[in-house]
PDB file of N, CA and C in Angstrom:
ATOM      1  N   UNK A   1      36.776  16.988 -24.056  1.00  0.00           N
ATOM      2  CA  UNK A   1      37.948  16.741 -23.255  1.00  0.00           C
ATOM      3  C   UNK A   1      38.062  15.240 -22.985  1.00  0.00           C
ATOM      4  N   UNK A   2      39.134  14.956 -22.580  1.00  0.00           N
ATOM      5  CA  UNK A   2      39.575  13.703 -22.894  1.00  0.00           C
ATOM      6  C   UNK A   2      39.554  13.001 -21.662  1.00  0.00           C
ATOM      7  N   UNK A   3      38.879  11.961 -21.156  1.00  0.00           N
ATOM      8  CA  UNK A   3      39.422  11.078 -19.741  1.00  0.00           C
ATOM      9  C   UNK A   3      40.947  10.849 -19.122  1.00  0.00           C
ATOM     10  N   UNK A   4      40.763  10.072 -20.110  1.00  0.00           N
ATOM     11  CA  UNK A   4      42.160   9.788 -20.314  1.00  0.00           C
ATOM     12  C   UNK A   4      43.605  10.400 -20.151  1.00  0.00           C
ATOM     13  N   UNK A   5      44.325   9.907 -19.330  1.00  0.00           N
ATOM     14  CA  UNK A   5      45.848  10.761 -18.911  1.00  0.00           C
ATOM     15  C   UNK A   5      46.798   9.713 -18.727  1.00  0.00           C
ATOM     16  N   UNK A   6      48.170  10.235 -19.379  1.00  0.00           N
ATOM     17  CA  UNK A   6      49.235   9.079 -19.212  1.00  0.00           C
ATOM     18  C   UNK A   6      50.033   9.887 -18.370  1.00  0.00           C
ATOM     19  N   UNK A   7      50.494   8.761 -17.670  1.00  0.00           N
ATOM     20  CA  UNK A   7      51.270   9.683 -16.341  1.00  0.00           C
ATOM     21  C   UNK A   7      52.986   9.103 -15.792  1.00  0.00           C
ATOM     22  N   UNK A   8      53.670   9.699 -15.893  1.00  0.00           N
ATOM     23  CA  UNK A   8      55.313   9.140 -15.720  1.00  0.00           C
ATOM     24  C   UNK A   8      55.363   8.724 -13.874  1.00  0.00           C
ATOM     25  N   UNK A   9      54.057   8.216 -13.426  1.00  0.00           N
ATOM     26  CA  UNK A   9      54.124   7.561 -12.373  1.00  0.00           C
ATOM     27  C   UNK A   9      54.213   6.180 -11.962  1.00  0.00           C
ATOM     28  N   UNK A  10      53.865   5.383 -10.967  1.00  0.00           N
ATOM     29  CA  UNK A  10      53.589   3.950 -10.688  1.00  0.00           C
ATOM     30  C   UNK A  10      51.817   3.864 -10.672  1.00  0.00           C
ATOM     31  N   UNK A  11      51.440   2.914 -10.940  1.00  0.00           N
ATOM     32  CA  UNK A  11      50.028   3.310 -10.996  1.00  0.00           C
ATOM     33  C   UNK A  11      49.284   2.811  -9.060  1.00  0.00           C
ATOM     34  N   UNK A  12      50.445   2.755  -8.689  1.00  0.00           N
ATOM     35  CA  UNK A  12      50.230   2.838  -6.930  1.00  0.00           C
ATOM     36  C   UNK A  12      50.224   4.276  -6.657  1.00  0.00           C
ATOM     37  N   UNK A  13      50.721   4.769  -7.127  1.00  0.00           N
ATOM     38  CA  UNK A  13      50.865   6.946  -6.820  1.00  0.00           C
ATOM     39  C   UNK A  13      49.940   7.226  -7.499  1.00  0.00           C
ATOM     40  N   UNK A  14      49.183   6.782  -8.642  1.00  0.00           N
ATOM     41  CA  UNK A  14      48.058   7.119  -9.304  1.00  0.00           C
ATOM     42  C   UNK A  14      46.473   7.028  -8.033  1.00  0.00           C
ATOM     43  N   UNK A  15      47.000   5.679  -7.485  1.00  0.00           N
ATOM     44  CA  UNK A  15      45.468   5.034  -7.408  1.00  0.00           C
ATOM     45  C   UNK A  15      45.805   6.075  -6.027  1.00  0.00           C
ATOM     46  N   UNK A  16      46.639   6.555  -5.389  1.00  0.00           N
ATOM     47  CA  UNK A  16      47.108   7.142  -4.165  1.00  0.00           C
ATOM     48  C   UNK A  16      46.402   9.003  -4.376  1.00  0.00           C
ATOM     49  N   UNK A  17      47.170   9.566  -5.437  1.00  0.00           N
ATOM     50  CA  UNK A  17      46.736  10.725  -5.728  1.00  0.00           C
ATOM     51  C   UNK A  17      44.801  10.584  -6.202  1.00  0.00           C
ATOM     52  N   UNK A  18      44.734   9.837  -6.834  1.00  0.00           N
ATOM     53  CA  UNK A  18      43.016   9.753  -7.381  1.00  0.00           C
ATOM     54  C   UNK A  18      42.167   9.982  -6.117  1.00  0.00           C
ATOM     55  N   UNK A  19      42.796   8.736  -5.062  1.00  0.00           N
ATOM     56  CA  UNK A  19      42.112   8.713  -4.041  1.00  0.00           C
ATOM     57  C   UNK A  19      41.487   9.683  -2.885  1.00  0.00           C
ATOM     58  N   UNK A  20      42.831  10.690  -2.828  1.00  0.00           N
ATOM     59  CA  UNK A  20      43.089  11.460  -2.106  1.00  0.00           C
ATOM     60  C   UNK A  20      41.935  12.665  -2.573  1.00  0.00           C
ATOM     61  N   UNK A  21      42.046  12.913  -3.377  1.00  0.00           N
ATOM     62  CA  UNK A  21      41.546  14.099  -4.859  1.00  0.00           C
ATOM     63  C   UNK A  21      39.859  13.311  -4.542  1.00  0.00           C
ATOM     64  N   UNK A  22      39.675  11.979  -4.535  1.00  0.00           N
ATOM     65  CA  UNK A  22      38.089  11.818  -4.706  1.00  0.00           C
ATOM     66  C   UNK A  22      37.323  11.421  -5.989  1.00  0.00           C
ATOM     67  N   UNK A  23      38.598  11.130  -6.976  1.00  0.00           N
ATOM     68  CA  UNK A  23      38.467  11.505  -8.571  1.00  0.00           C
ATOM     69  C   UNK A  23      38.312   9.647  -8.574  1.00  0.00           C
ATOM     70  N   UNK A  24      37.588   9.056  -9.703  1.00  0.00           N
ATOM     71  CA  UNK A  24      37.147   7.564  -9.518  1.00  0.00           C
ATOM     72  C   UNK A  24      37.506   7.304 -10.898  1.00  0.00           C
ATOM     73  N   UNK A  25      38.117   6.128 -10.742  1.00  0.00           N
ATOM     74  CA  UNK A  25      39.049   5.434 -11.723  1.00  0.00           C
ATOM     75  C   UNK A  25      38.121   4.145 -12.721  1.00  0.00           C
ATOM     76  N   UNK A  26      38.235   5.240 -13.975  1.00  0.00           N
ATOM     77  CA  UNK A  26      37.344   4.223 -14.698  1.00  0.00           C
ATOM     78  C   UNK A  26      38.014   3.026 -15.326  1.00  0.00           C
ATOM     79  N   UNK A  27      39.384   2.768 -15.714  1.00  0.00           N
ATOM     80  CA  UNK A  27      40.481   1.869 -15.717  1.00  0.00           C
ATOM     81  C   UNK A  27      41.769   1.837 -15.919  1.00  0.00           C
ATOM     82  N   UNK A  28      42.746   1.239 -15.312  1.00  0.00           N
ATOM     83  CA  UNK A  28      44.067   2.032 -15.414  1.00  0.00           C
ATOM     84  C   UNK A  28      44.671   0.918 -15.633  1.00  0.00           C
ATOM     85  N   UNK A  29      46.351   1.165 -16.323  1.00  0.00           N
ATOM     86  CA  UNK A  29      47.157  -0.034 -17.007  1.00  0.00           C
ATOM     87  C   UNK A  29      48.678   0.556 -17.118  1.00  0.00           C
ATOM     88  N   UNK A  30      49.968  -0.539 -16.977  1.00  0.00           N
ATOM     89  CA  UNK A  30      50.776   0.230 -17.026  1.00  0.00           C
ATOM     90  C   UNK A  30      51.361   0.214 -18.392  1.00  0.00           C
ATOM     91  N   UNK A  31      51.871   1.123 -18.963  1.00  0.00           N
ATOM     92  CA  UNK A  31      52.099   1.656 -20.295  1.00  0.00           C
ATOM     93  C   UNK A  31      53.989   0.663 -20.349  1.00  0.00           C
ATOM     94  N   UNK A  32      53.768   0.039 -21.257  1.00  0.00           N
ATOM     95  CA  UNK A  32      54.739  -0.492 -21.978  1.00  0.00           C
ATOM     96  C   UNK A  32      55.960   0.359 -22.147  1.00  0.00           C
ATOM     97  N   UNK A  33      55.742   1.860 -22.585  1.00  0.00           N
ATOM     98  CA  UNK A  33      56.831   2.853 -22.448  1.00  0.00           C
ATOM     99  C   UNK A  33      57.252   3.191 -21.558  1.00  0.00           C
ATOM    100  N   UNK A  34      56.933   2.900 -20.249  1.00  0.00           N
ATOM    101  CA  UNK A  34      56.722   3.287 -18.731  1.00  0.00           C
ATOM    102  C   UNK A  34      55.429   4.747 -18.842  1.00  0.00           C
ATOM    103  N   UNK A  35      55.690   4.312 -17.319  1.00  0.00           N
ATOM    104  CA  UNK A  35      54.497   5.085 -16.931  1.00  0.00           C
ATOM    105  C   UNK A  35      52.906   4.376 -16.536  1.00  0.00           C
ATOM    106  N   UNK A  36      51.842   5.134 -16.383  1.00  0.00           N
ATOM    107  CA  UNK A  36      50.438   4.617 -16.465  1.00  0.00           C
ATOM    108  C   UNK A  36      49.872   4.928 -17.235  1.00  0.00           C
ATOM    109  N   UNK A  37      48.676   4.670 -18.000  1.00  0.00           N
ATOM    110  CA  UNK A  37      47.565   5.183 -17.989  1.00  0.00           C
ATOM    111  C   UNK A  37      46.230   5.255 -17.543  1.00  0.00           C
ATOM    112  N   UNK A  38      45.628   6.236 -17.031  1.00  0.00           N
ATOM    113  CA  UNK A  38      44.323   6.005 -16.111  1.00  0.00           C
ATOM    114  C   UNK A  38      43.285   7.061 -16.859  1.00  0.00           C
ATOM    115  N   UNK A  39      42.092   6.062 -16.767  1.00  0.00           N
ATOM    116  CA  UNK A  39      40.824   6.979 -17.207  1.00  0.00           C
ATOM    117  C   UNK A  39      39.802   6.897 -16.321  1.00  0.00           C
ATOM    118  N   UNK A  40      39.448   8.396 -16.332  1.00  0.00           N
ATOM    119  CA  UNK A  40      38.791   8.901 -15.042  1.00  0.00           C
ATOM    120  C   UNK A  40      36.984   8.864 -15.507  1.00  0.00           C
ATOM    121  N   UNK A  41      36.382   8.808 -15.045  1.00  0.00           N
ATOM    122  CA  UNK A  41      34.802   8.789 -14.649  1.00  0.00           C
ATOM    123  C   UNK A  41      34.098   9.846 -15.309  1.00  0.00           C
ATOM    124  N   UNK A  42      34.458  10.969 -15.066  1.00  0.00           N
ATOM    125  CA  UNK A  42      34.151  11.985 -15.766  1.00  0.00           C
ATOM    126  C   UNK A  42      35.594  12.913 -16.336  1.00  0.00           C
ATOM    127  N   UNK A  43      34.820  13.928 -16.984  1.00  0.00           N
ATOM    128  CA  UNK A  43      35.841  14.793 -17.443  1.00  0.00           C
ATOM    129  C   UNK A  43      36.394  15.943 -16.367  1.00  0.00           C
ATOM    130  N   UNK A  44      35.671  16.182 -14.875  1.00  0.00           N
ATOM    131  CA  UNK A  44      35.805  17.331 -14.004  1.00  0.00           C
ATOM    132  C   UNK A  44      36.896  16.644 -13.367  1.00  0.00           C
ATOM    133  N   UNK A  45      36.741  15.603 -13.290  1.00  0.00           N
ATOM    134  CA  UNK A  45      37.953  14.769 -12.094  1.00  0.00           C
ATOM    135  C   UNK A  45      39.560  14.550 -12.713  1.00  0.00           C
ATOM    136  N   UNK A  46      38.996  14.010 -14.995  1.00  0.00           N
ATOM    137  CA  UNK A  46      40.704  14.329 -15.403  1.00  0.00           C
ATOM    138  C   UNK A  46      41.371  15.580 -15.357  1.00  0.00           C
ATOM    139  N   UNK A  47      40.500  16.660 -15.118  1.00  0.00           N
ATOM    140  CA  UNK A  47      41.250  17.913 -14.950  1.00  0.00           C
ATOM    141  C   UNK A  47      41.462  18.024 -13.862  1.00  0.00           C
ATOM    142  N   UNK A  48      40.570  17.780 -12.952  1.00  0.00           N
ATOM    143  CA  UNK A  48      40.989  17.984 -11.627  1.00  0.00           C
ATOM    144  C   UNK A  48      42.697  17.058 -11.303  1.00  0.00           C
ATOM    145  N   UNK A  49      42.628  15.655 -11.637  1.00  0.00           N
ATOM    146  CA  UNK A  49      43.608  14.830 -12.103  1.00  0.00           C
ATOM    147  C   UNK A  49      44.844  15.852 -13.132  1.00  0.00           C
ATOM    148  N   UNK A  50      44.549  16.189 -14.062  1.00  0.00           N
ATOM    149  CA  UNK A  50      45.527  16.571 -14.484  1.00  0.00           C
ATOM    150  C   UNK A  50      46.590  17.878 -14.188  1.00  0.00           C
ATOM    151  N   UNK A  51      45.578  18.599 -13.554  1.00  0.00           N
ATOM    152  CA  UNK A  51      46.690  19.852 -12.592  1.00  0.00           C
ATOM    153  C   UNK A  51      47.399  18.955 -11.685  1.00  0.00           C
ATOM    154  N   UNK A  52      46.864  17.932 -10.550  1.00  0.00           N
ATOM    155  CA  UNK A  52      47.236  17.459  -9.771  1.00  0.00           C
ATOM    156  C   UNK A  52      48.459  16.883 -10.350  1.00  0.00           C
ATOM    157  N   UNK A  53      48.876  16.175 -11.442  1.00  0.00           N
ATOM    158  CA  UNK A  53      49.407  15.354 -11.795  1.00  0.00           C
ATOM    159  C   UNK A  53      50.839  16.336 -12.163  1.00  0.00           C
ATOM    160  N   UNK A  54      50.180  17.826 -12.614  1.00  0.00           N
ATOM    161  CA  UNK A  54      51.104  18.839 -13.443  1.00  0.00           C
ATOM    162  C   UNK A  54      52.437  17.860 -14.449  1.00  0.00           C
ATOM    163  N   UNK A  55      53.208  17.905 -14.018  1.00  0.00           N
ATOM    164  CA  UNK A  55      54.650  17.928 -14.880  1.00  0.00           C
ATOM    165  C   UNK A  55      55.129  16.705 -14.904  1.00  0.00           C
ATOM    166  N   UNK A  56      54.241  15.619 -14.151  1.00  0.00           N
ATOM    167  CA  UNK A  56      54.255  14.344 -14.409  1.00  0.00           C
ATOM    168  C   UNK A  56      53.506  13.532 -15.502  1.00  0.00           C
ATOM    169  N   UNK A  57      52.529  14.338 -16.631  1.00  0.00           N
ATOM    170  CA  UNK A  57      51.642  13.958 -17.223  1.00  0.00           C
ATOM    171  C   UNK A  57      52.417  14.089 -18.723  1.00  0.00           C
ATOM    172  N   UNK A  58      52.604  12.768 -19.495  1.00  0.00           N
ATOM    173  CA  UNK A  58      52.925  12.315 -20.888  1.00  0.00           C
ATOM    174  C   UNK A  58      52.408  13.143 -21.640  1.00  0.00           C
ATOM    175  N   UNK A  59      53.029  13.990 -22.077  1.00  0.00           N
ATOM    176  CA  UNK A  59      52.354  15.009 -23.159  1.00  0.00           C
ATOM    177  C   UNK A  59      52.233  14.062 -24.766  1.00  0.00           C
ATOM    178  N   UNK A  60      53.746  13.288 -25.442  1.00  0.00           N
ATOM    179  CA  UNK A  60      53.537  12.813 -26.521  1.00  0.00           C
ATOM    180  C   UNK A  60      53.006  11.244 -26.340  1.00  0.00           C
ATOM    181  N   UNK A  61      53.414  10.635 -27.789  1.00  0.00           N
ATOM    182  CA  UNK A  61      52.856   9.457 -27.768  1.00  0.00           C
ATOM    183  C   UNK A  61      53.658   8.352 -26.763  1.00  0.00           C
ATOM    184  N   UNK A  62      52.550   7.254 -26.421  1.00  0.00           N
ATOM    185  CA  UNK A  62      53.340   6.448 -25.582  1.00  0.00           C
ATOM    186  C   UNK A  62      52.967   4.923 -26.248  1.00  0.00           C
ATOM    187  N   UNK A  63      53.578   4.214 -25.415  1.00  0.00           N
ATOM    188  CA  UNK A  63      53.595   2.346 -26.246  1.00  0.00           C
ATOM    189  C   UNK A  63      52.344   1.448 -25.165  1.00  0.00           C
ATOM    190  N   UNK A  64      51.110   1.576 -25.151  1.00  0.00           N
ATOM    191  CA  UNK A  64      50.298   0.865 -24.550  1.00  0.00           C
ATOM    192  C   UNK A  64      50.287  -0.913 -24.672  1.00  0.00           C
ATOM    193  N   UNK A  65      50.558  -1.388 -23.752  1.00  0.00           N
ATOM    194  CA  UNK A  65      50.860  -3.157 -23.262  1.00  0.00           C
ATOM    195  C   UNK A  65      49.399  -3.428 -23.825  1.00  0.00           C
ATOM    196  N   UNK A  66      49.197  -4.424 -24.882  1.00  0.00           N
ATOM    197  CA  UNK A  66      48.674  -5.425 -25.417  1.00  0.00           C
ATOM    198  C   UNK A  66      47.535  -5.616 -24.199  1.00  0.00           C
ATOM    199  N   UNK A  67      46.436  -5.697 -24.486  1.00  0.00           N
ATOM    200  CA  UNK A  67      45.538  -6.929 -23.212  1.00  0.00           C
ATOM    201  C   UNK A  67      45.429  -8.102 -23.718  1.00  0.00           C
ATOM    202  N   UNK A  68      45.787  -8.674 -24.973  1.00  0.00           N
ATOM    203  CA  UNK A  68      45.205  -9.866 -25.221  1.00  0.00           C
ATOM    204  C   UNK A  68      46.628 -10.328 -26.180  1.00  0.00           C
ATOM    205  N   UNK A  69      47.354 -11.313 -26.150  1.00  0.00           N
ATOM    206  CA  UNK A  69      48.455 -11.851 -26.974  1.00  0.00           C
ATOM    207  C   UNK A  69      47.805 -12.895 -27.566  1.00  0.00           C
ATOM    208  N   UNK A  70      47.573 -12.822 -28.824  1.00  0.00           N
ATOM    209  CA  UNK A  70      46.168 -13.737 -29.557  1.00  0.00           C
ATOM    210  C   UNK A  70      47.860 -14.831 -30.045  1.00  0.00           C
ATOM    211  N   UNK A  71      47.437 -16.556 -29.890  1.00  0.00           N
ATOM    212  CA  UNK A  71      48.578 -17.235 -30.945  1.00  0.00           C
ATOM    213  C   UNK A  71      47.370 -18.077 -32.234  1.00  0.00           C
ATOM    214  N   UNK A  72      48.622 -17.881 -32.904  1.00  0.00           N
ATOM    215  CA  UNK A  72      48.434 -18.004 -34.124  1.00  0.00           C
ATOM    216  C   UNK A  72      48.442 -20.016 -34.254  1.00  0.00           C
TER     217      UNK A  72
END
């Protein structure tokens, strides 16, 4: 199972719901397509995370923001 969850939220409602839940944020970023993505600590907490999240959670592919803009 996967850490990892993309979520059609702000990643302020992320770090808000995680918190609440107890679930610990192994690193989160906001997705270029909108949305977040956040990866969780273990795998009990992205599920726990991902019911929580239900019908807000990116099922297909999304456009992840660059960390590094290398010039040429």
């Amino acid at each position: 199972m996967s850490r990892a969850i993309n979520v059609n939220i702000t990643e302020a409602e992320v770090l808000t719901a995680c918190r609440k839940r107890g679930a610990t944020i192994s690193a989160i970023e906001t997705l270029a397509s909108g949305g977040t993505r956040v990866v969780l600590t273990n795998a009990d907490a992205a599920e726990t995370m991902k019911q929580a999240f239900g019908r807000k959670v990116i099922a297909g592919p999304v456009t992840r923001t660059p960390l590094r803009l290398w010039s040429r």
